[in-house]
C-alpha atoms as a PDB file:
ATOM      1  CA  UNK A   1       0.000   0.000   0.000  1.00  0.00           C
ATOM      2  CA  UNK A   2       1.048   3.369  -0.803  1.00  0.00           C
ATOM      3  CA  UNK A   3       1.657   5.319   2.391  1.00  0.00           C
ATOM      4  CA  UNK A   4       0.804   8.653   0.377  1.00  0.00           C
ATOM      5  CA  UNK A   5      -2.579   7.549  -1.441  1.00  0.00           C
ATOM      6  CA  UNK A   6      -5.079  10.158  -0.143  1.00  0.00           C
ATOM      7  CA  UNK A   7      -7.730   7.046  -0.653  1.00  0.00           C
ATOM      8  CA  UNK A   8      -6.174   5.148   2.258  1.00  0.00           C
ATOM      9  CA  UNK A   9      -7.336   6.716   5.239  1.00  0.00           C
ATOM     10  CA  UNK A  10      -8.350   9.597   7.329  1.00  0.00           C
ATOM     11  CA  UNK A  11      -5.880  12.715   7.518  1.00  0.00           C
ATOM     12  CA  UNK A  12      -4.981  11.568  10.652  1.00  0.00           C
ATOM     13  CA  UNK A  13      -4.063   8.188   9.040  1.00  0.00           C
ATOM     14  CA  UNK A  14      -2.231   9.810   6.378  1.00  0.00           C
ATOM     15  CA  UNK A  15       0.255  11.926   8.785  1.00  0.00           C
ATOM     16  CA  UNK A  16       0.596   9.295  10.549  1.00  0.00           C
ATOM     17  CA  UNK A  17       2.217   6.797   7.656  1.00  0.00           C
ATOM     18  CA  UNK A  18       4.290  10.380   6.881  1.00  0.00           C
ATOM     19  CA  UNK A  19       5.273  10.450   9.424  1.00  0.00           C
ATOM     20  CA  UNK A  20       6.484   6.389   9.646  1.00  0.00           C
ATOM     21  CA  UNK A  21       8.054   6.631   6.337  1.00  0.00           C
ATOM     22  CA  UNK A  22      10.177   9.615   6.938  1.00  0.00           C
ATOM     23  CA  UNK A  23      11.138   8.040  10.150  1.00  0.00           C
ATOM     24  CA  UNK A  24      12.743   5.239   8.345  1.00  0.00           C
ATOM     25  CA  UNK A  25      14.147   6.856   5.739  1.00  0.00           C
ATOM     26  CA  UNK A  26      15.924   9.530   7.608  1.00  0.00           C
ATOM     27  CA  UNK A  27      16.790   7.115  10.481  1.00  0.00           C
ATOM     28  CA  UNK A  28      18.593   5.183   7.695  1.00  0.00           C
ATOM     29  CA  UNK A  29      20.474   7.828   6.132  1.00  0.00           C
ATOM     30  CA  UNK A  30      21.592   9.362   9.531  1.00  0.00           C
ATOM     31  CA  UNK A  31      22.930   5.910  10.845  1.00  0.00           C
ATOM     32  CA  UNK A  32      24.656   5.305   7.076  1.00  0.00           C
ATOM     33  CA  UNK A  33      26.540   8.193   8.120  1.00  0.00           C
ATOM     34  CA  UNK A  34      29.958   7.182   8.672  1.00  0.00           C
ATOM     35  CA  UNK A  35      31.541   8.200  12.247  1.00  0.00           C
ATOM     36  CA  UNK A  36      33.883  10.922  11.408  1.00  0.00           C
ATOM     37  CA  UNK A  37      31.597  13.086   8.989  1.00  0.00           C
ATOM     38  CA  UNK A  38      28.865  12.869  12.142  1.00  0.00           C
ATOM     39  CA  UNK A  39      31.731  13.824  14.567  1.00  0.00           C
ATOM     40  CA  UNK A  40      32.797  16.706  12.472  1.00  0.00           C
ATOM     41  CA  UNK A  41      28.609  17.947  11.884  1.00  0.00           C
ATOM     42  CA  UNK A  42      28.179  17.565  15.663  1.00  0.00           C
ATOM     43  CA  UNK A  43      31.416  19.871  16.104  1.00  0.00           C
ATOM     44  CA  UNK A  44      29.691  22.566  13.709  1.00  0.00           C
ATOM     45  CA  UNK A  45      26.516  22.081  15.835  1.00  0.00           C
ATOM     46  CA  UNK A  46      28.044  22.812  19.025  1.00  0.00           C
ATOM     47  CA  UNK A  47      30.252  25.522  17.298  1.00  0.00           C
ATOM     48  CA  UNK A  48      27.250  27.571  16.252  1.00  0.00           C
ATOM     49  CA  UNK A  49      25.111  27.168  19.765  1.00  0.00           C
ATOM     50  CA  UNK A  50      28.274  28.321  21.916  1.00  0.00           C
ATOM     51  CA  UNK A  51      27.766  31.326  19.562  1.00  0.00           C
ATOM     52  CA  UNK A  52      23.463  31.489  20.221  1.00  0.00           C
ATOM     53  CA  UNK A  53      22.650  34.248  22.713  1.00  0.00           C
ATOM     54  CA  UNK A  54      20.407  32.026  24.671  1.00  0.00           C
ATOM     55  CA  UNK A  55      23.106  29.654  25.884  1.00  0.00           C
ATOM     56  CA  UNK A  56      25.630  32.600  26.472  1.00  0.00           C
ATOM     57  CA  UNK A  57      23.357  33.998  29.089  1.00  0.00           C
ATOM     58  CA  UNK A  58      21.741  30.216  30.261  1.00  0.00           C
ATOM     59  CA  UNK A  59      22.405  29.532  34.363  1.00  0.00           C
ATOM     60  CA  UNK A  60      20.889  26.230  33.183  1.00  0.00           C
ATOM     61  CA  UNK A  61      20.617  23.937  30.080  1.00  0.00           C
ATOM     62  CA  UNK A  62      18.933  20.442  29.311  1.00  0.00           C
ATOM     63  CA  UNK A  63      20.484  18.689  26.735  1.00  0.00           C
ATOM     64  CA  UNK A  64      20.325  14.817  26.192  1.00  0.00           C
ATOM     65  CA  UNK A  65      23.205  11.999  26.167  1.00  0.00           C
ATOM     66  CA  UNK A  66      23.652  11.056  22.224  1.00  0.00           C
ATOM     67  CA  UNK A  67      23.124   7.673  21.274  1.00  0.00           C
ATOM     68  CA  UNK A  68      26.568   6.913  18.897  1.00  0.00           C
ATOM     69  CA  UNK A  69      25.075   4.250  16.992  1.00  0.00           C
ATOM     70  CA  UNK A  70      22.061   6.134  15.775  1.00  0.00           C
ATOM     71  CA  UNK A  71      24.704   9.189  15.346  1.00  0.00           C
ATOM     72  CA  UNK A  72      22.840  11.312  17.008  1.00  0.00           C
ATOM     73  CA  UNK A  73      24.536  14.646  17.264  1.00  0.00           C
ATOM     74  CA  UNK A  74      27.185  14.905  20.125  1.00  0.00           C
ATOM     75  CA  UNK A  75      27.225  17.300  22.667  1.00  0.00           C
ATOM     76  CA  UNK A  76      30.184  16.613  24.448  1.00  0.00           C
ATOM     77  CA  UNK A  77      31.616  19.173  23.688  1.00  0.00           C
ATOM     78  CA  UNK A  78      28.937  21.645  24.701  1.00  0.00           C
ATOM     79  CA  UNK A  79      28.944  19.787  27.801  1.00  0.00           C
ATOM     80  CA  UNK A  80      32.681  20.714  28.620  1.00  0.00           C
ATOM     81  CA  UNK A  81      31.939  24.531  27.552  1.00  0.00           C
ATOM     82  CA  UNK A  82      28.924  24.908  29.797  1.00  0.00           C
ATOM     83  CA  UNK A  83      30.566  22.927  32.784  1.00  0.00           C
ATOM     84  CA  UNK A  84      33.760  26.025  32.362  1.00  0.00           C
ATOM     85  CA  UNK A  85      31.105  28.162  32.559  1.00  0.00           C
ATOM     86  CA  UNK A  86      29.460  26.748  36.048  1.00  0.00           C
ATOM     87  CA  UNK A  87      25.929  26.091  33.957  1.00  0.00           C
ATOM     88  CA  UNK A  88      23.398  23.417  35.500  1.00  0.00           C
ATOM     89  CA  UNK A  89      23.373  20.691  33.170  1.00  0.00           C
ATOM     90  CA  UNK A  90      19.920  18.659  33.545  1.00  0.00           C
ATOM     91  CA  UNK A  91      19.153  15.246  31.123  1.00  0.00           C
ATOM     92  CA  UNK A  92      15.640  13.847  30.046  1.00  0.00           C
ATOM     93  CA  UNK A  93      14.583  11.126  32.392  1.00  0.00           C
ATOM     94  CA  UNK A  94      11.617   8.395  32.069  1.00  0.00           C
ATOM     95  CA  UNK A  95      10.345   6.787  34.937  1.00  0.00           C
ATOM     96  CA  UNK A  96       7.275   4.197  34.676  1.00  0.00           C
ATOM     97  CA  UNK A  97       4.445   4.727  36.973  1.00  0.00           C
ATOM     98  CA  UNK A  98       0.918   3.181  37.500  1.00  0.00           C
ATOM     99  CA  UNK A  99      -0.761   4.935  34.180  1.00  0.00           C
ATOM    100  CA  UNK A 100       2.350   5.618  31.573  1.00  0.00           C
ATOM    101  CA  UNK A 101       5.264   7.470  32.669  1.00  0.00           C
ATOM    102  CA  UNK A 102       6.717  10.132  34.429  1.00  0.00           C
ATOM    103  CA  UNK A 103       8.679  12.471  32.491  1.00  0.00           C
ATOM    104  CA  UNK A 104      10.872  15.227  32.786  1.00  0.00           C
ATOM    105  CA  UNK A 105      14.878  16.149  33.223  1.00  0.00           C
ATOM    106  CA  UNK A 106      16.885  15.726  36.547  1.00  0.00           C
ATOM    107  CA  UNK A 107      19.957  17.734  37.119  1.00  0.00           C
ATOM    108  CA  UNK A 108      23.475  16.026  36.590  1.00  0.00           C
ATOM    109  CA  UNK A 109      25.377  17.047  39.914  1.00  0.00           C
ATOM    110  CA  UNK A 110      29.235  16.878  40.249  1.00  0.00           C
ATOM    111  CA  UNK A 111      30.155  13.516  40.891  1.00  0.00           C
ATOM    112  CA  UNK A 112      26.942  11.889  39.210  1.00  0.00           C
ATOM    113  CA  UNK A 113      26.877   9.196  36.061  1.00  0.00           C
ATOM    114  CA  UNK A 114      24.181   8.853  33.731  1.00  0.00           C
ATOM    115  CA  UNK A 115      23.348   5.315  33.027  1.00  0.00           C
ATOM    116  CA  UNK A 116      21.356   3.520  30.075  1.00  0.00           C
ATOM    117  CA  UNK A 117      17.483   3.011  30.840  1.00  0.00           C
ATOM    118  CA  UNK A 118      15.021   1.248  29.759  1.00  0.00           C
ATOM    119  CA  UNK A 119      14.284   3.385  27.074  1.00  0.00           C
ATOM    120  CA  UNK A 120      17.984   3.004  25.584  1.00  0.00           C
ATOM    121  CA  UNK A 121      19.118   6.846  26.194  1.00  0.00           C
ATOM    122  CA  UNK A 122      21.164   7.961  29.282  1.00  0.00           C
ATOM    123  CA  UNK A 123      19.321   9.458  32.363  1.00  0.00           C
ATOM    124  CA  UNK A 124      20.300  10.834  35.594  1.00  0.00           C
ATOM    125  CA  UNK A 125      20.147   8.944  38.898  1.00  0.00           C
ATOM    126  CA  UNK A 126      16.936   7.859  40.568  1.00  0.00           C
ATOM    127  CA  UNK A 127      17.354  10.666  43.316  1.00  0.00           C
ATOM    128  CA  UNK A 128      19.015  13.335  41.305  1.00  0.00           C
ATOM    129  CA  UNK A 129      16.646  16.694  41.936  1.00  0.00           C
ATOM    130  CA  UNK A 130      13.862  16.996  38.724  1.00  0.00           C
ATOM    131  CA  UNK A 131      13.684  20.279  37.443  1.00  0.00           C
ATOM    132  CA  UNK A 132      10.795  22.330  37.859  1.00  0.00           C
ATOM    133  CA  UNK A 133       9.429  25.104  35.710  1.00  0.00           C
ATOM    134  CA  UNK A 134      11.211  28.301  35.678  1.00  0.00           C
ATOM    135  CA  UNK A 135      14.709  25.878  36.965  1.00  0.00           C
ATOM    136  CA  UNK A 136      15.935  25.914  32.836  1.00  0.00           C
ATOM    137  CA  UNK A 137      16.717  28.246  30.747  1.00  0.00           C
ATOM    138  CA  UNK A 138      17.226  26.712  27.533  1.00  0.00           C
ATOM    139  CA  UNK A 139      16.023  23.018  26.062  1.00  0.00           C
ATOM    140  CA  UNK A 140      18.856  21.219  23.412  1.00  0.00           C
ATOM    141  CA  UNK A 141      16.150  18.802  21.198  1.00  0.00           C
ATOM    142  CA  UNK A 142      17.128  16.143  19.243  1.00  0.00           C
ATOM    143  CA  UNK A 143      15.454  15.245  16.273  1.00  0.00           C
ATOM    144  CA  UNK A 144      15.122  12.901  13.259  1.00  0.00           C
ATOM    145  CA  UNK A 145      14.064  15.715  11.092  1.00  0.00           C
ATOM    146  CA  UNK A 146      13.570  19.506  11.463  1.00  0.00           C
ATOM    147  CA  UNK A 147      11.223  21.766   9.689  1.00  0.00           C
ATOM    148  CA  UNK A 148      12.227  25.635   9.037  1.00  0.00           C
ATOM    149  CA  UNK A 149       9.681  26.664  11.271  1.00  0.00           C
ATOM    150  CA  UNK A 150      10.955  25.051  14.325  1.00  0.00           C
ATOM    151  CA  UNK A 151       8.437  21.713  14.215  1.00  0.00           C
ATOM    152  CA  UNK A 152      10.100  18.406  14.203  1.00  0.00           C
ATOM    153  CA  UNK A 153       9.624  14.934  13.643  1.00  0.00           C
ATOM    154  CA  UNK A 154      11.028  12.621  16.682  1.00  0.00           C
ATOM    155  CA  UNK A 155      11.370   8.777  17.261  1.00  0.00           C
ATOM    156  CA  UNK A 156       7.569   8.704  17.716  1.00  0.00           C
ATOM    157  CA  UNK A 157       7.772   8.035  21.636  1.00  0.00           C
ATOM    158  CA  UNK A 158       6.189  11.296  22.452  1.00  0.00           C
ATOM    159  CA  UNK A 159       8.942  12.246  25.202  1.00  0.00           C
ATOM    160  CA  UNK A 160       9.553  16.144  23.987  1.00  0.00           C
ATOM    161  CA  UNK A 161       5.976  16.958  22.729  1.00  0.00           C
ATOM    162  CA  UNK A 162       4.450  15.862  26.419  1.00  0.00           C
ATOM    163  CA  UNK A 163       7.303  17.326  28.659  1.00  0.00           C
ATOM    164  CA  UNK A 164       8.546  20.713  26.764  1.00  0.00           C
ATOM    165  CA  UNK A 165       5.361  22.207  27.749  1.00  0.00           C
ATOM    166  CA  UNK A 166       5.683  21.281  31.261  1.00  0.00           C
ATOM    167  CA  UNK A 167       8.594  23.809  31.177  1.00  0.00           C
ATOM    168  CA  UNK A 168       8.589  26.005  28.263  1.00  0.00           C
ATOM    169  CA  UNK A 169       8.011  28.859  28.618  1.00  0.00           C
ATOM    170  CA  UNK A 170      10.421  29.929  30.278  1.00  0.00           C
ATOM    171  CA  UNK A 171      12.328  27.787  28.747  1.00  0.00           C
ATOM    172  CA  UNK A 172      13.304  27.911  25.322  1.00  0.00           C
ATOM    173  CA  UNK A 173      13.851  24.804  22.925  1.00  0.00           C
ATOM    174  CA  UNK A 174      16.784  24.632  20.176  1.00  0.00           C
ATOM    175  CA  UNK A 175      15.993  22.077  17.990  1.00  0.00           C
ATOM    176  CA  UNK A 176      18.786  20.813  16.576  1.00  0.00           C
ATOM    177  CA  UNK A 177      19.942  17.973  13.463  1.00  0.00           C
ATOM    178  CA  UNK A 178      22.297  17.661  10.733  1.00  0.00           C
ATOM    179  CA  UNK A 179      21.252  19.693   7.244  1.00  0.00           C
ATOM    180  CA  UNK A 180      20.010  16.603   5.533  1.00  0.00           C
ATOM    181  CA  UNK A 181      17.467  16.412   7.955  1.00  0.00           C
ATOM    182  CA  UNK A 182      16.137  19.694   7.652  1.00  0.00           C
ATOM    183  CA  UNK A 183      12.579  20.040   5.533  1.00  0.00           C
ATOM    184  CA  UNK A 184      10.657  22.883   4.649  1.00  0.00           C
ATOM    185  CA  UNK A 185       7.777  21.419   5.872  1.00  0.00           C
ATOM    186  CA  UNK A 186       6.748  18.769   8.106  1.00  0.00           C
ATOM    187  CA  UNK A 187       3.535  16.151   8.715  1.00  0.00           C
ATOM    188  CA  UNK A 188       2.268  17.946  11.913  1.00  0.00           C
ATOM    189  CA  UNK A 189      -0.653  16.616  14.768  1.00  0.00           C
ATOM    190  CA  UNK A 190      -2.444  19.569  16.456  1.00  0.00           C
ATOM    191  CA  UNK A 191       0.195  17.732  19.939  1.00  0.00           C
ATOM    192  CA  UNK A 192       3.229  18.299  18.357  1.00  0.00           C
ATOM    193  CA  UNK A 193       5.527  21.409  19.923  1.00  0.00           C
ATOM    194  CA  UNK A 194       7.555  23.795  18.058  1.00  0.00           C
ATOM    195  CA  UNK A 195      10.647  24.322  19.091  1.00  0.00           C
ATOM    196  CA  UNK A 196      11.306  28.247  19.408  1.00  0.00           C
ATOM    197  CA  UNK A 197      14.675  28.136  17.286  1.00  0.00           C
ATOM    198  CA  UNK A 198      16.732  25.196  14.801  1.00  0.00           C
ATOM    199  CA  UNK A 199      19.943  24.885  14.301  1.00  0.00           C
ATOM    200  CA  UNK A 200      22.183  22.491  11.819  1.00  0.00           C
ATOM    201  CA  UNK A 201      25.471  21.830  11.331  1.00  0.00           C
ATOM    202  CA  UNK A 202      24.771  24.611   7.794  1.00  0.00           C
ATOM    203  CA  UNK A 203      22.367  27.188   9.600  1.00  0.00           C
END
């Protein structure tokens, strides 16, 4: 079945087998890319938000632990330019409870790991302290693909679109991806946040 023929379903339907096929082609093509050239896009990334306004003047700054095989963009380096700066660094965090899950980010204090969850990506320790609204400044969000007007297409779990609202505003979210994954336009449900700026490894 053609995931495009207008005949096959509602428009709900429709965005949502957009939204499935760009997921698999652009997860493709970002994990075909080959370590280096994802090393040196993630260095242009962190390059050009070092030089944002918003993280100059952040006290605090969630970003998220990169998952290497799915060469996600790294923020290490961001991570050692914010720490010489004395910023809070807080990481997303899912916790299962009765109905769903609990989600948020919990602040990374001196002397604390992240570890591998359930959910594959790096959190913060069980008792680290969960930030509250007003506690972050600016959000770092990861994406599969990025639209010019700051909507973007995730890994379909749902994590950014349910918690960024729980803290933005204040806080504002930096979407950010490699140029390949940025689209003019993007399949969007009436739930899905846009992020207040994007940046690539080009813009």
């Amino acid at each position: 079945m053609n995931p495009f023929d207008l005949n096959s379903g509602s428009t709900e339907d429709l965005r949502r087998k957009a939204k499935d096929v760009l997921r698999k082609r652009l997860g493709a093509l970002r994990r075909a890319l080959p370590l280096a050239s994802a090393n040196e896009r993630s260095a242009r990334i962190v390059e050009r938000l070092t030089e944002h306004p918003w993280l100059k003047s952040s006290r605090a700054v969630a970003l998220y632990a990169a998952i290497v095989e799915r060469r996600e963009p790294d923020l290490s380096a961001l991570v050692a330019w914010l720490t010489s700066r004395k910023v809070r660094i807080y990481y997303p965090f899912m916790t299962r409870v009765e109905k769903g899950y609990s989600t948020g980010f919990k602040l990374l204090r001196p002397g604390d790991t992240l570890s591998v969850q359930a959910h594959r990506f790096a959190e913060p320790c069980n008792d680290a302290p969960r930030a509250e609204r007003g506690d972050i400044d600016v959000v770092i969000v990861p994406a599969l693909a990025v639209a010019t007007d700051g909507h973007r297409l995730g890994s379909g779990s749902g994590f950014y679109d349910s918690t960024l609202p729980d803290i933005c505003p204040p806080a504002r979210s930096i979407v950010i991806g490699y140029d390949f994954q940025r689209l003019i336009e993007l399949p969007v449900d009436p739930h899905d946040w846009r992020c207040d700026a994007v940046i690539t490894d080009a813009t």
